[in-house]
N, C-alpha and C. Protein backbone atom coordinates (compact mmCIF):
# COMPACT_ATOMS: atom_id res chain seq x y z
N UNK A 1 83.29 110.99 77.66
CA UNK A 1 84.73 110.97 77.82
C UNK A 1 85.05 110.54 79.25
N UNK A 2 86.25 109.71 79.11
CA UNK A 2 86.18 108.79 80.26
C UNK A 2 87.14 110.24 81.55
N UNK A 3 87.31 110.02 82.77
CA UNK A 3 87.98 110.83 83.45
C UNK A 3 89.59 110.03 83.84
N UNK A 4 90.59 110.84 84.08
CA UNK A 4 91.84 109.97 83.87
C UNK A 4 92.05 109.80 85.82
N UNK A 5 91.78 109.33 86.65
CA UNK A 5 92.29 109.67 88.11
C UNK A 5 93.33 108.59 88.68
N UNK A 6 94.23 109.48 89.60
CA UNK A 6 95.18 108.83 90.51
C UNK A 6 94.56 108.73 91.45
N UNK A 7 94.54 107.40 91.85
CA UNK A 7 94.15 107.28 93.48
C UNK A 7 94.83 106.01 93.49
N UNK A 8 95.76 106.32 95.06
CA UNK A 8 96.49 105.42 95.84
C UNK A 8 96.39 105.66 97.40
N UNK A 9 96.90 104.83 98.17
CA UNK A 9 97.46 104.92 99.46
C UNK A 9 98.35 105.65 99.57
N UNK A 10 98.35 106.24 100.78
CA UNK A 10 99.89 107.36 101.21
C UNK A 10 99.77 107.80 102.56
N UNK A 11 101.23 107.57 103.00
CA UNK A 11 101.21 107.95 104.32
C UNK A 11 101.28 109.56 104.66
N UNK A 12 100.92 110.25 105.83
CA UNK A 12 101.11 111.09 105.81
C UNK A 12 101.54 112.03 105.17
N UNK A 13 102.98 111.53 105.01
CA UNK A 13 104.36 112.82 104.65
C UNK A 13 104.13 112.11 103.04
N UNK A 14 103.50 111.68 102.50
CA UNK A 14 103.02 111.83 100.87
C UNK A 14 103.47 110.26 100.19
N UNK A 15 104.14 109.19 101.08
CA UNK A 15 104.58 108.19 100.39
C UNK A 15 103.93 106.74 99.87
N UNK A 16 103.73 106.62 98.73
CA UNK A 16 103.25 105.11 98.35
C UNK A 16 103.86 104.26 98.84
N UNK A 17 105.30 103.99 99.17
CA UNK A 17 105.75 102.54 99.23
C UNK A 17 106.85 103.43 100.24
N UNK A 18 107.31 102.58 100.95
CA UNK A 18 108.27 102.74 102.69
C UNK A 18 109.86 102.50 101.73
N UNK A 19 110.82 102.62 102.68
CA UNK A 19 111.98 103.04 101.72
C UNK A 19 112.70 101.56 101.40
N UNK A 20 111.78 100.60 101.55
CA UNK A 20 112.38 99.21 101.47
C UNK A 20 111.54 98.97 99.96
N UNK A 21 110.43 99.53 99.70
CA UNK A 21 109.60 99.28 98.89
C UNK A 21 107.86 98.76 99.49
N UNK A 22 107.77 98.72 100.41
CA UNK A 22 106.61 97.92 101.42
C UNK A 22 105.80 98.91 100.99
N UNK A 23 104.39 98.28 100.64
CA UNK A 23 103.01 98.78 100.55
C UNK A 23 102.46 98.47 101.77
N UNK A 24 103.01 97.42 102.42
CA UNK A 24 102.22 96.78 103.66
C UNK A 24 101.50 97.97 104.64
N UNK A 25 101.96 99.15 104.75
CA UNK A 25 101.43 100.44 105.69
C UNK A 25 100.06 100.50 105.44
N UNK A 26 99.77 100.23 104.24
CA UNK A 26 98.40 100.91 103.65
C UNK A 26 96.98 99.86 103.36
N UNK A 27 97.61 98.80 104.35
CA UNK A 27 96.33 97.48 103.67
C UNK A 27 94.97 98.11 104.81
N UNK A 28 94.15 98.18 104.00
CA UNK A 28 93.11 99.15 103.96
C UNK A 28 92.24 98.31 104.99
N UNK A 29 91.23 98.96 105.88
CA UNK A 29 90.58 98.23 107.21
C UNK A 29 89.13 97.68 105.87
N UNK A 30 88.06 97.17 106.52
CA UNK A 30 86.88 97.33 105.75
C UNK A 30 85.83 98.12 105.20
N UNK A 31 86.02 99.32 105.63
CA UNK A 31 85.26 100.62 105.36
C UNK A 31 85.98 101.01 104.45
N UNK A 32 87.58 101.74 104.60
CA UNK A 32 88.29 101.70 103.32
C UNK A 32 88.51 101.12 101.97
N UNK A 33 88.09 99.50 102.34
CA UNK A 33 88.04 98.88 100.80
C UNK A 33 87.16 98.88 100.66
N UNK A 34 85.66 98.86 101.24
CA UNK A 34 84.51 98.97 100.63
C UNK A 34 84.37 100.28 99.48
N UNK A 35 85.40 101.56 100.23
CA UNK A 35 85.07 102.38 99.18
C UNK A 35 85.98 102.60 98.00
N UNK A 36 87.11 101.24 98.15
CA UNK A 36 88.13 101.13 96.86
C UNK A 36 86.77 100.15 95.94
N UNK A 37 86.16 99.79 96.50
CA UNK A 37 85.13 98.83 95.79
C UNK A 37 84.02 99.51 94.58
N UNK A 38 83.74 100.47 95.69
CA UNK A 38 82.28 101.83 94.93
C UNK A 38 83.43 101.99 93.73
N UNK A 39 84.49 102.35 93.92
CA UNK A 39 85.19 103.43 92.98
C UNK A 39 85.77 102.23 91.90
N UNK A 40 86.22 101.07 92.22
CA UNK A 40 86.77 100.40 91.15
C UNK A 40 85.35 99.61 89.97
N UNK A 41 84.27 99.94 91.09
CA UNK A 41 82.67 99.20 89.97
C UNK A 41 82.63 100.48 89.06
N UNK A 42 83.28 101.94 89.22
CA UNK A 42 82.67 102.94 88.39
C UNK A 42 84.19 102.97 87.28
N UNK A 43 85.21 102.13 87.40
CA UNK A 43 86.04 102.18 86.69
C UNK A 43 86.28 101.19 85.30
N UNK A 44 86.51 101.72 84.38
CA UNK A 44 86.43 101.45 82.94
C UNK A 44 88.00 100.49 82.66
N UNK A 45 89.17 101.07 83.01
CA UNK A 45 89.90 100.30 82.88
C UNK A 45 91.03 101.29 83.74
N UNK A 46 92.32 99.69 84.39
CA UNK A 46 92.76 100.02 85.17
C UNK A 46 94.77 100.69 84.38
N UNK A 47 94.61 101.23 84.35
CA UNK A 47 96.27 101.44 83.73
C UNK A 47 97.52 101.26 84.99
N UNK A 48 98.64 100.28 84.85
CA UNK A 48 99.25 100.33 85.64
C UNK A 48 100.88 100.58 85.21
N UNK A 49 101.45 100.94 86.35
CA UNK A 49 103.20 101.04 86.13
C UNK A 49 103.43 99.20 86.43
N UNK A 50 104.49 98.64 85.89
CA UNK A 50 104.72 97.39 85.76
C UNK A 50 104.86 96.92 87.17
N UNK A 51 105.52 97.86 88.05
CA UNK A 51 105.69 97.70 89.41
C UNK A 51 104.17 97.34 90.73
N UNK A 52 103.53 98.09 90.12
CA UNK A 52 102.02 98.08 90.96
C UNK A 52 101.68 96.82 90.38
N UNK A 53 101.35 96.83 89.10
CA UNK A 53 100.56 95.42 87.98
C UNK A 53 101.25 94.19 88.81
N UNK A 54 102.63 93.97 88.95
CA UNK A 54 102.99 92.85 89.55
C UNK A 54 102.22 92.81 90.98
N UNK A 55 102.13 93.52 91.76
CA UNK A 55 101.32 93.74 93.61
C UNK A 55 100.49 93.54 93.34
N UNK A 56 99.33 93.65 92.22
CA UNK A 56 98.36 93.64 92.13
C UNK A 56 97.66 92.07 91.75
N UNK A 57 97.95 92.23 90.41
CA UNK A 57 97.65 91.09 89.55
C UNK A 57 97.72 89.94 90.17
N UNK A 58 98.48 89.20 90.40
CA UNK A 58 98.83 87.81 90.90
C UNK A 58 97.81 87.60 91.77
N UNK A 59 98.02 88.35 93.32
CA UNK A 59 97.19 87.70 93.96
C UNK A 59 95.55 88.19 93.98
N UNK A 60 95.39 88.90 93.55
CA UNK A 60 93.66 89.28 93.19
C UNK A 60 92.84 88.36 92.08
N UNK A 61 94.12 87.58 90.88
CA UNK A 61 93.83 86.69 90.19
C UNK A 61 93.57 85.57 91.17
N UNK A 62 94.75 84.84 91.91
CA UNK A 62 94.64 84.49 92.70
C UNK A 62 92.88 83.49 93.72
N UNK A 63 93.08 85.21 94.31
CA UNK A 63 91.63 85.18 95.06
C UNK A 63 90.24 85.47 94.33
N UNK A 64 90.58 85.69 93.15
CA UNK A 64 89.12 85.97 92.30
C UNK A 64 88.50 84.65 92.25
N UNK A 65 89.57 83.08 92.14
CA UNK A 65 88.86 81.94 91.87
C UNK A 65 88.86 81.30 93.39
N UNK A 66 89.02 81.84 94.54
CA UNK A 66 88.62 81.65 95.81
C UNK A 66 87.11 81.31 95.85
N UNK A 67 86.52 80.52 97.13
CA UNK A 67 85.36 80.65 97.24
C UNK A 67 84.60 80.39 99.26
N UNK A 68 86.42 81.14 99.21
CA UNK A 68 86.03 81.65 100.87
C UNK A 68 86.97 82.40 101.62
N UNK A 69 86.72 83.69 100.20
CA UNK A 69 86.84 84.97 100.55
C UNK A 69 85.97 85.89 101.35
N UNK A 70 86.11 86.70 102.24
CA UNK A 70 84.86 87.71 103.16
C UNK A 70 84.72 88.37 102.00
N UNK A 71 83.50 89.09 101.86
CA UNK A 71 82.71 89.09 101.05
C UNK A 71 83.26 90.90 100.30
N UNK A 72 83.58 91.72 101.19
CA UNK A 72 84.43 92.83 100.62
C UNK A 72 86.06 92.61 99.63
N UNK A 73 86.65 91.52 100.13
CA UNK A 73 87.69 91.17 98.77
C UNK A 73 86.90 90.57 98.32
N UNK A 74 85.95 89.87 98.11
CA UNK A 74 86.08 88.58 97.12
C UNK A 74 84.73 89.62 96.13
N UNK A 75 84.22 90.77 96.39
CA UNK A 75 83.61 91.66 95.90
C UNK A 75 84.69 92.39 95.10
N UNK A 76 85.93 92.33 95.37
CA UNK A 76 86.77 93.62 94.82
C UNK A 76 87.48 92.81 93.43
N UNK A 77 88.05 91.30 93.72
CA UNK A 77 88.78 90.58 93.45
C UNK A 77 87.87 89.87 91.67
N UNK A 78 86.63 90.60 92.53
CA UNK A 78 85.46 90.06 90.85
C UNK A 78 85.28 90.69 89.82
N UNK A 79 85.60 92.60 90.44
CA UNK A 79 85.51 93.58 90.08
C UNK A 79 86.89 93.44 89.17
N UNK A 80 87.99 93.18 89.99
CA UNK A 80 89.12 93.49 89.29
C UNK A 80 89.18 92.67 88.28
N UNK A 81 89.03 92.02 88.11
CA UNK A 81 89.03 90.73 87.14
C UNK A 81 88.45 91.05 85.82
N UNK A 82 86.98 91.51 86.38
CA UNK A 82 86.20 91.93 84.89
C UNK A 82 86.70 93.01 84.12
N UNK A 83 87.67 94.00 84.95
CA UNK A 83 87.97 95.00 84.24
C UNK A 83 89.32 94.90 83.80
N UNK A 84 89.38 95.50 82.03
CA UNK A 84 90.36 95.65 81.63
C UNK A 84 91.35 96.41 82.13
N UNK A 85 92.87 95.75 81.98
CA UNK A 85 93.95 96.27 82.81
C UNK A 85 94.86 96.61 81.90
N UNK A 86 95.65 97.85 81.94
CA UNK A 86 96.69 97.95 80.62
C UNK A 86 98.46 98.34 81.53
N UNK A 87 98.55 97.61 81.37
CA UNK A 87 100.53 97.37 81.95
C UNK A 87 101.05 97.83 80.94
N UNK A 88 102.08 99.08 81.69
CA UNK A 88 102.76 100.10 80.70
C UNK A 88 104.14 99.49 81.17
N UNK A 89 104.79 98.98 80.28
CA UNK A 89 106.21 98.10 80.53
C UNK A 89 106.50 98.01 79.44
N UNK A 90 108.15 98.53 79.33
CA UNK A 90 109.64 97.66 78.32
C UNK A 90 109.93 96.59 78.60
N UNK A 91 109.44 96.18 80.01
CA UNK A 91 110.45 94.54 80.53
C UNK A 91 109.42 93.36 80.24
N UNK A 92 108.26 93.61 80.65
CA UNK A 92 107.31 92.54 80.45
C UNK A 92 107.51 92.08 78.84
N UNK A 93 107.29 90.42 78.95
CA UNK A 93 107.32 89.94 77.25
C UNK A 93 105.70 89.52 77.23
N UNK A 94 105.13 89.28 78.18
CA UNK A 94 103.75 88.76 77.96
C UNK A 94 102.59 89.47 79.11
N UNK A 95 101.93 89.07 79.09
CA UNK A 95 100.42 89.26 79.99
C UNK A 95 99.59 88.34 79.63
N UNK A 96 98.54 87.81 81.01
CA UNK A 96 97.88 86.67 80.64
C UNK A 96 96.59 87.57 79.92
N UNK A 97 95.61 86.50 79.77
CA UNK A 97 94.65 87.24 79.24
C UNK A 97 93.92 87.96 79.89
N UNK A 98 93.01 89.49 79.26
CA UNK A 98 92.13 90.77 80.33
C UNK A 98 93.39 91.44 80.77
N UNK A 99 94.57 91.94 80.17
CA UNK A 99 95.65 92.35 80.44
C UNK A 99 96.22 92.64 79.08
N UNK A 100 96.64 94.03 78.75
CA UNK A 100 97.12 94.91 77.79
C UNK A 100 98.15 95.10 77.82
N UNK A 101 99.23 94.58 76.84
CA UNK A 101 100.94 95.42 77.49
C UNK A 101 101.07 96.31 76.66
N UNK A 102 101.45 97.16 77.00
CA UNK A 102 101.41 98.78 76.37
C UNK A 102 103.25 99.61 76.62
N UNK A 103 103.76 99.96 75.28
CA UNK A 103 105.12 99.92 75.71
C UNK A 103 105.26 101.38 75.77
N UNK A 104 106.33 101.81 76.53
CA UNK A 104 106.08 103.56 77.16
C UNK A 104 105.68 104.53 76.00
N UNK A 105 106.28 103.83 74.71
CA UNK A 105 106.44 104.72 73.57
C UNK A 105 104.96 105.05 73.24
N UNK A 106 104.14 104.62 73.62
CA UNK A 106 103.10 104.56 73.33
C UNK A 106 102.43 104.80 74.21
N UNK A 107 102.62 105.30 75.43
CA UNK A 107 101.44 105.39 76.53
C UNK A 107 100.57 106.81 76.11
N UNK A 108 101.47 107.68 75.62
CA UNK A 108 100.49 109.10 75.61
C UNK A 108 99.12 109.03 74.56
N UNK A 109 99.70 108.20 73.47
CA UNK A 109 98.71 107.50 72.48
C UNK A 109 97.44 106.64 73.00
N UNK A 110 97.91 106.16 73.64
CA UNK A 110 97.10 104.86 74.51
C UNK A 110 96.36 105.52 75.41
N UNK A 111 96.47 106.53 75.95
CA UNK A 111 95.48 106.90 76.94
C UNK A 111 94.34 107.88 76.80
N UNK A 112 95.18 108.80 75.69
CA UNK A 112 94.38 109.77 74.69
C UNK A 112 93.08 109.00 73.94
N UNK A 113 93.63 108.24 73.41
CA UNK A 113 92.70 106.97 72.78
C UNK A 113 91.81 106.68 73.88
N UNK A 114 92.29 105.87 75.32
CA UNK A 114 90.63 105.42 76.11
C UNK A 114 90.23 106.83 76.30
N UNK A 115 91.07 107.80 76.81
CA UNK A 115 90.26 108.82 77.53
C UNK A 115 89.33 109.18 76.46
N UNK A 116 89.04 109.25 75.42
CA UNK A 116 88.17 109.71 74.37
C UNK A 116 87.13 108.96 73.49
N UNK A 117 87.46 107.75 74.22
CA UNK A 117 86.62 106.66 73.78
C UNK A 117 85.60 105.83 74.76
N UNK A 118 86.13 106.23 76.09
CA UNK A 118 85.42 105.13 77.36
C UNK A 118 84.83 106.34 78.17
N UNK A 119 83.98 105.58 79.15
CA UNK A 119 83.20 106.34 80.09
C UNK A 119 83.52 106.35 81.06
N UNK A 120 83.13 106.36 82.14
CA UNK A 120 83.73 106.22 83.68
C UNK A 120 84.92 106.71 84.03
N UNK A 121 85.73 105.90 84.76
CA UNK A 121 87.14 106.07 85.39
C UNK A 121 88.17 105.52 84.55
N UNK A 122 88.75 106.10 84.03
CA UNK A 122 90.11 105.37 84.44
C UNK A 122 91.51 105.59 85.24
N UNK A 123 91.81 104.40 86.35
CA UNK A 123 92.47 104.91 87.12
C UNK A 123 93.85 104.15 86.81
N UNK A 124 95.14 105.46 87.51
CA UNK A 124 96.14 105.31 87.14
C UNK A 124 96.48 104.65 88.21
N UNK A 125 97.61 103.70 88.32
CA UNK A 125 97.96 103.18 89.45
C UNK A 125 99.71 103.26 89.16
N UNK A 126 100.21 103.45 90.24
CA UNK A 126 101.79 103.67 90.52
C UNK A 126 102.42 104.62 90.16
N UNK A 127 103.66 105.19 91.07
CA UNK A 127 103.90 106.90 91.10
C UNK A 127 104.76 106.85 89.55
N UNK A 128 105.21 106.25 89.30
CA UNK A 128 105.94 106.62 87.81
C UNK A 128 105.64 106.85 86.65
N UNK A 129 104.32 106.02 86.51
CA UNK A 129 103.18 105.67 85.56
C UNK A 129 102.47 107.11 85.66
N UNK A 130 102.30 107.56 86.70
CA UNK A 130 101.76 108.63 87.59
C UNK A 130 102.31 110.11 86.85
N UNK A 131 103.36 110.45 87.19
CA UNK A 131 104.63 111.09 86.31
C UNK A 131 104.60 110.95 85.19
N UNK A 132 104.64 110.30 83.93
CA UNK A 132 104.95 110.48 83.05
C UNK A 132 103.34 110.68 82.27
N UNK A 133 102.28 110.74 82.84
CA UNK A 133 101.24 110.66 82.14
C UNK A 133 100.38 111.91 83.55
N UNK A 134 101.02 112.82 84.52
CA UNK A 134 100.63 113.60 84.60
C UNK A 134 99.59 114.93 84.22
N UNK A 135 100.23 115.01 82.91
CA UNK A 135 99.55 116.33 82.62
C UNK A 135 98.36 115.35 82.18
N UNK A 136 97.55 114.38 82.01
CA UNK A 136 96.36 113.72 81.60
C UNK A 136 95.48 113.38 83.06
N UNK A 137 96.19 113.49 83.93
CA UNK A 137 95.04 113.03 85.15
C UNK A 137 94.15 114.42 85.57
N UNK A 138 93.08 113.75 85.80
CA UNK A 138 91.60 114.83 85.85
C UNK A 138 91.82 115.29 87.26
N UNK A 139 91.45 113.63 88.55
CA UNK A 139 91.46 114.19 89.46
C UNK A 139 92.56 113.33 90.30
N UNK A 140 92.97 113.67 91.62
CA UNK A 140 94.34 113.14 92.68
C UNK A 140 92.86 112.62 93.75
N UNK A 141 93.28 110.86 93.98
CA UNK A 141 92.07 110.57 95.25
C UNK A 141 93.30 109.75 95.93
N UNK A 142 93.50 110.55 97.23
CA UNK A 142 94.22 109.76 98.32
C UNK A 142 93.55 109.33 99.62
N UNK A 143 93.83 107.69 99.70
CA UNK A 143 93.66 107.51 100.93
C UNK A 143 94.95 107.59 102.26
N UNK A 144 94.54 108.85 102.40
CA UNK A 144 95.35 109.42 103.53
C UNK A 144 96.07 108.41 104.81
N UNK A 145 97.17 107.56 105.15
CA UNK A 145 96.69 106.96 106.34
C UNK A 145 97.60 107.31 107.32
N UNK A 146 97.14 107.23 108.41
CA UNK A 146 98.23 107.74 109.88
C UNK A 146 99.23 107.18 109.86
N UNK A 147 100.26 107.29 109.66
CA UNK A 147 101.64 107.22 109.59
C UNK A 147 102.95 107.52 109.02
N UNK A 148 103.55 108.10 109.82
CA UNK A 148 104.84 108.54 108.88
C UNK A 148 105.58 107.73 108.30
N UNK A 149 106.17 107.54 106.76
CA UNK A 149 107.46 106.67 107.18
C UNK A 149 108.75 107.34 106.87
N UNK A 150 108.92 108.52 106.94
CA UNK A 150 110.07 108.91 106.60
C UNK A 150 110.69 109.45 105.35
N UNK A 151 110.37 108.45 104.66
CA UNK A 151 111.01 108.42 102.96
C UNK A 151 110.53 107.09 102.37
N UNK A 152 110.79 106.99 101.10
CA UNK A 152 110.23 106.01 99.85
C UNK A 152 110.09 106.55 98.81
N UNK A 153 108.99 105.81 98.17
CA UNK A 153 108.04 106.52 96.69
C UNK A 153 107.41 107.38 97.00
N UNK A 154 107.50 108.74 96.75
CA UNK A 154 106.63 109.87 96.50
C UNK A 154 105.07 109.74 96.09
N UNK A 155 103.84 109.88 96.17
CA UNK A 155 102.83 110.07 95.55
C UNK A 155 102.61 110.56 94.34
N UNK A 156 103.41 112.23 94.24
CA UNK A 156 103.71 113.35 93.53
C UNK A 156 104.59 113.56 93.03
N UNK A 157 104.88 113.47 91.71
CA UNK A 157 106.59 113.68 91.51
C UNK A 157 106.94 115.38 91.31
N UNK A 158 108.06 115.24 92.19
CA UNK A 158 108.61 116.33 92.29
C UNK A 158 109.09 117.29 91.10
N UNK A 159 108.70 118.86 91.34
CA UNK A 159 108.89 119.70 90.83
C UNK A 159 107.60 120.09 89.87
N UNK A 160 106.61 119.81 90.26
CA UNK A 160 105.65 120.04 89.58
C UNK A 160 104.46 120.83 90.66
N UNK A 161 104.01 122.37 90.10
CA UNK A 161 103.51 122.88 91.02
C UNK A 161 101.82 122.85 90.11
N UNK A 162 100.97 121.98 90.76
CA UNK A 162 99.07 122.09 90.34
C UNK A 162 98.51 122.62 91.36
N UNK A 163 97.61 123.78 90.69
CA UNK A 163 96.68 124.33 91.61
C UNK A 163 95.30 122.97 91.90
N UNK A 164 94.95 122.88 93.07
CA UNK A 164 93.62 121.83 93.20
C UNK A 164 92.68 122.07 94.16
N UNK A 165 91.69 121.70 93.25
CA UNK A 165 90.20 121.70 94.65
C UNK A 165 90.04 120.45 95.35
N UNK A 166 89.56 120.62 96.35
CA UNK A 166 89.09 119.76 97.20
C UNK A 166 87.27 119.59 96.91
N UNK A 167 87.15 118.70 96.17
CA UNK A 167 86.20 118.15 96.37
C UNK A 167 85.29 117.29 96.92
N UNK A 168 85.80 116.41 97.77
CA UNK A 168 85.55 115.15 98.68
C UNK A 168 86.13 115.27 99.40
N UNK A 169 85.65 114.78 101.08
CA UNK A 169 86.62 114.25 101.94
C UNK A 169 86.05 113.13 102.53
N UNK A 170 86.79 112.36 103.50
CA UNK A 170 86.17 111.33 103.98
C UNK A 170 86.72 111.04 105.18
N UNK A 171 86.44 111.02 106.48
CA UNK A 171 86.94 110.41 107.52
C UNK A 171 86.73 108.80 107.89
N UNK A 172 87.28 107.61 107.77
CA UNK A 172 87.13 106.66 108.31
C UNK A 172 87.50 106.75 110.20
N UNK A 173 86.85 105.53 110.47
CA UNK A 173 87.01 105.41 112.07
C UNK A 173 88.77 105.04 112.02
N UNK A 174 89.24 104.42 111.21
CA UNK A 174 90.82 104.01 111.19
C UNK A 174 91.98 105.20 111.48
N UNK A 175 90.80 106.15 110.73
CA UNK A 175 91.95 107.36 111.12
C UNK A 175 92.20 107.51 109.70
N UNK A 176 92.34 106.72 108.69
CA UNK A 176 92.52 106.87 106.87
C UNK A 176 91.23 108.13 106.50
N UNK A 177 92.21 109.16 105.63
CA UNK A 177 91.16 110.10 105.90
C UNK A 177 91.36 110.05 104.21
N UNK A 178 89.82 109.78 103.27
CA UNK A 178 89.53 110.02 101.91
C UNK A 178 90.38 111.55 101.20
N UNK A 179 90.77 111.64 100.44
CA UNK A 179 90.85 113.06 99.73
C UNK A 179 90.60 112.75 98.56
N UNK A 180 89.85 113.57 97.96
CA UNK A 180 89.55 113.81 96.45
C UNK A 180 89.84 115.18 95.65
N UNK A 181 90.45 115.58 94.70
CA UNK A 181 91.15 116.65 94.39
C UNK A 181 90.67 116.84 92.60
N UNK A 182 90.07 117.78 92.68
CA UNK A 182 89.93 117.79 90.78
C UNK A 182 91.42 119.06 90.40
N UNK A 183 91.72 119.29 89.01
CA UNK A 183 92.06 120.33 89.08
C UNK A 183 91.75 121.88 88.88
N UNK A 184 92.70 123.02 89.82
CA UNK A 184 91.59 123.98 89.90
C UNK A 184 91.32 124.65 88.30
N UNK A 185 89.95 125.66 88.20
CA UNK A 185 89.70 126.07 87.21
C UNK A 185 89.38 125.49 86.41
């Protein structure tokens, strides 16, 4: 049985995206993506909110058919590629191919299904996607990074109190500090 995990970027005070929408805070040094790398080779398939799938997709498609990429993206960009991706969206009408559109009505179905059928990871990507498929994530992996921004996207959606262990940590030289969280009990 596959494991369901969130892992994203977040600044300090808990935020994915800055209050403009900017991910830009969190573009990861080379030690950091090396270990988005370990973790995306042990992942089975990637589930996304339509919002992340767009940040994502394009340009990793993109750079997957590059052939002078440094060798940590163009390692990640090969990874991402091979693995199946499932975009949970009402708005999307299509997806190219190695891309699943999956409509909300159906996500609790859809995930019940891999989680009970696949091995490895599967990781959730984006805080909304995040939220509504909560009570299914195993473990919370944040890459912690130095900076405040104030306000934005939450990590965590509010009003929800989980007890959690700390199972991992990680200090990079950047100051991005790993967390890994199962839940407790």
């Amino acid at each position: 049985m596959a494991k369901v995990i969130y892992s994203m970027s977040v600044s300090l005070d808990g935020f994915v995206e800055d209050a403009t929408g900017s991910i830009s805070f969190s573009a990861p040094d080379d030690e950091v993506h090396q270990r988005a790398n370990d973790e995306t080779r042990e992942t089975s398939a990637f589930l996304f909110g339509r919002r992340l799938y767009e940040v994502m997709e394009e340009p990793w498609r993109v750079m997957a058919a590059q052939d002078d990429l440094p060798d940590i993206p163009a390692e990640f960009a090969r990874i991402y590629m091979e693995t199946p991706r499932f975009v949970f969206s009402d708005t999307l009408e299509s997806v190219p191919e190695g891309v699943h559109l999956v409509r909300r009505s159906e996500s609790e179905s859809v995930v019940r299904s891999l989680k009970e059928k696949s091995e490895g990871l599967l990781g959730i990507g984006g805080p909304t996607l995040a939220a509504s498929l909560f009570d299914f994530i195993d473990e919370f992996r944040l890459n912690v990074v130095p900076v405040l921004l104030g306000g934005g996207k939450s990590y965590f959606p509010a009003g929800r109190q989980v007890d959690l262990e700390l199972v991992e940590e990680r200090r990079f030289p950047s100051g991005t500090v790993y967390l890994r969280f199962q839940r407790a009990g």
